[in-house]
C-alpha atoms as a PDB file:
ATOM      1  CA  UNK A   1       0.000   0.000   0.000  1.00  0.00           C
ATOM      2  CA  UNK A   2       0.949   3.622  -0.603  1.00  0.00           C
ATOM      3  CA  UNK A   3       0.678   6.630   1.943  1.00  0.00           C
ATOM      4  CA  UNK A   4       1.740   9.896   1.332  1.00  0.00           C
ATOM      5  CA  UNK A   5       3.978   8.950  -1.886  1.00  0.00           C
ATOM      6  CA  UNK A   6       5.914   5.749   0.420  1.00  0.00           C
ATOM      7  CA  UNK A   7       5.117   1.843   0.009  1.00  0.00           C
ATOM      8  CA  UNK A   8       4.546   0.236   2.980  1.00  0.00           C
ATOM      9  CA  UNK A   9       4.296  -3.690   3.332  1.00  0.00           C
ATOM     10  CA  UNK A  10       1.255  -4.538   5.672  1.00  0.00           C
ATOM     11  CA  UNK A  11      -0.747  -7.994   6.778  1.00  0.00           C
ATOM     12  CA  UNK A  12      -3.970  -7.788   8.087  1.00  0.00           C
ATOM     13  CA  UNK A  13      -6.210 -10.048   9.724  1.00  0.00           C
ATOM     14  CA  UNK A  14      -9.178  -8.327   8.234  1.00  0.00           C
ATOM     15  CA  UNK A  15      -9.950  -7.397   5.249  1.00  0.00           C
ATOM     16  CA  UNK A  16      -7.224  -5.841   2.877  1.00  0.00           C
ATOM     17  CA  UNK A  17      -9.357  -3.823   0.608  1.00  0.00           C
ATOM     18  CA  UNK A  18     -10.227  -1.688   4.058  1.00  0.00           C
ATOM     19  CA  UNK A  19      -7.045  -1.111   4.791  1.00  0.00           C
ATOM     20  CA  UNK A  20      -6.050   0.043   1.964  1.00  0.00           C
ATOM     21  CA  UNK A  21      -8.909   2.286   2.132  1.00  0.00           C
ATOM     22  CA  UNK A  22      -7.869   3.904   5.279  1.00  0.00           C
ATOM     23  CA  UNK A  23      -4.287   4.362   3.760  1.00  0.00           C
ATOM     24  CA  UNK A  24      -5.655   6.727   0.799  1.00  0.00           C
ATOM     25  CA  UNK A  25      -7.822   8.303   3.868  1.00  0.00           C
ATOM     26  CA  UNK A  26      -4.647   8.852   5.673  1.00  0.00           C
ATOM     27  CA  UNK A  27      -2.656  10.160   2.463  1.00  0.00           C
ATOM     28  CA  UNK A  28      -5.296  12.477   1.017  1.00  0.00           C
ATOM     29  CA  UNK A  29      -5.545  13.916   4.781  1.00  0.00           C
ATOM     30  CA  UNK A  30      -1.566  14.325   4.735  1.00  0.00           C
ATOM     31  CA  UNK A  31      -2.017  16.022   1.511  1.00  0.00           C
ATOM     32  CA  UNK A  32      -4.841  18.429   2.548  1.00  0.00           C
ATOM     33  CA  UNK A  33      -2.605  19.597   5.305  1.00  0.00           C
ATOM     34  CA  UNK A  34       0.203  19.708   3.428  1.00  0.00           C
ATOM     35  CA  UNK A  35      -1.359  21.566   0.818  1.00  0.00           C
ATOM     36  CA  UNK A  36      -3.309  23.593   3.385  1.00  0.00           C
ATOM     37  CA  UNK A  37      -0.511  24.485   5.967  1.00  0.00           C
ATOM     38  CA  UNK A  38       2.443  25.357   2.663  1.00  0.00           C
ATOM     39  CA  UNK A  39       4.609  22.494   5.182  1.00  0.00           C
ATOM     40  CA  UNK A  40       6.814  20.487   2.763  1.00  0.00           C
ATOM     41  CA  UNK A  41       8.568  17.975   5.607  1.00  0.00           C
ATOM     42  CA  UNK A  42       6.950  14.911   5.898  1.00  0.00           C
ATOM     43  CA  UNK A  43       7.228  14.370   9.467  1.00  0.00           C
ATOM     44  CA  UNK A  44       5.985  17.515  10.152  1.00  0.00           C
ATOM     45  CA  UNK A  45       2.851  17.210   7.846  1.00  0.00           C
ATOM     46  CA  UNK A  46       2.966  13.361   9.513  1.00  0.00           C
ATOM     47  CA  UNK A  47       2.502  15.214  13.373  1.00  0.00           C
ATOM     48  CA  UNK A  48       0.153  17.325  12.374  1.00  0.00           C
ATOM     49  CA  UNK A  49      -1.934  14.517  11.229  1.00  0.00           C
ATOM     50  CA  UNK A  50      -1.337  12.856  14.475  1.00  0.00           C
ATOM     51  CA  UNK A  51      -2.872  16.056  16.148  1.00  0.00           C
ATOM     52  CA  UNK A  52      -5.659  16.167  13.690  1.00  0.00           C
ATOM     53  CA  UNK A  53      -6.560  12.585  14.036  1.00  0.00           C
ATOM     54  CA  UNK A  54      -6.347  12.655  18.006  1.00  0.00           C
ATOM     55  CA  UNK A  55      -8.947  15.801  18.466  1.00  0.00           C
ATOM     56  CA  UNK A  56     -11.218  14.047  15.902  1.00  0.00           C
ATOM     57  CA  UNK A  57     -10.738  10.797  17.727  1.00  0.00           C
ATOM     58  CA  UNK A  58     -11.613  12.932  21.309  1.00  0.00           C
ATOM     59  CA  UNK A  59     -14.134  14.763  19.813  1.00  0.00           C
ATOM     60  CA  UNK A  60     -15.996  11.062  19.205  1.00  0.00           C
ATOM     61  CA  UNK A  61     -15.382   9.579  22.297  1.00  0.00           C
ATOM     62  CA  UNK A  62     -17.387  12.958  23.793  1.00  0.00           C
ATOM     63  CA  UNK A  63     -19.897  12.399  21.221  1.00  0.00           C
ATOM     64  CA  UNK A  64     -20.431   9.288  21.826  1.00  0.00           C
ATOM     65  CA  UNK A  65     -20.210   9.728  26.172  1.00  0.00           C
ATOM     66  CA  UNK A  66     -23.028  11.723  25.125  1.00  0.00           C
ATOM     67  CA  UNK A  67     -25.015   9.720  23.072  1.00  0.00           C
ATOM     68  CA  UNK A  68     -24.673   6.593  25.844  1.00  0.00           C
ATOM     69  CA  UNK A  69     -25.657   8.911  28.515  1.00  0.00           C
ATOM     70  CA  UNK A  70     -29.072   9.649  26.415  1.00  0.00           C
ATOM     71  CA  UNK A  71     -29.422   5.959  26.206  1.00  0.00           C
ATOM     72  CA  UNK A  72     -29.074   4.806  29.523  1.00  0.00           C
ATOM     73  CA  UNK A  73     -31.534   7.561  30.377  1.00  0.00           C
ATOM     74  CA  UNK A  74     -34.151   6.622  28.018  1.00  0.00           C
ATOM     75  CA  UNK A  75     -33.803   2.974  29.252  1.00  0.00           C
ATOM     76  CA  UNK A  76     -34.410   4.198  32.245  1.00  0.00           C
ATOM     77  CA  UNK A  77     -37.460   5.638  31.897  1.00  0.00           C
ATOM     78  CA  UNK A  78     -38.486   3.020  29.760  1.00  0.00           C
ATOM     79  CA  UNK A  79     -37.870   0.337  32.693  1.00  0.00           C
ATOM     80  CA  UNK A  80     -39.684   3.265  34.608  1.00  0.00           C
ATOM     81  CA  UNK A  81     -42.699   3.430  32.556  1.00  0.00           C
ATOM     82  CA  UNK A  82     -43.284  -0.492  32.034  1.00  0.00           C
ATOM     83  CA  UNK A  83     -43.463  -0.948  35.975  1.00  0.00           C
END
């Protein structure tokens, strides 16, 4: 697979063809920033990716606090309501 212009040599246990779908995810989001920030070293553009990735990845965990939260309270009520 190819990320960001450099062949990498990767085994999965799942399924390949997702893989190398999150590699061109990961290479057109190097290239946005890249493109984006005027940064031409890789490992720069590479940490910045890192950062990007981590606040999305935070932001979702939140999200989904959020959305468990809801749950449990509508299951709640719903164990509430049936007594």
């Amino acid at each position: 697979m190819s990320i960001y212009g450099q062949t990498f040599t990767v085994s999965t246990e799942g399924n390949p063809r997702d893989l190398e779908a999150l590699a061109r995810e990961i290479s057109e989001l190097l290239s946005t920033l890249a493109s984006k920030t005027g940064i031409g070293d890789t490992a720069r553009v590479a940490l910045l990716a890192c950062l990007h990735l981590a606040d999305e990845n935070r932001r979702m965990k939140g999200r989904l606090g959020g959305i468990s939260q809801a749950l449990a309270s509508i299951e709640l009520d719903a164990e509430r309501d049936s007594q």
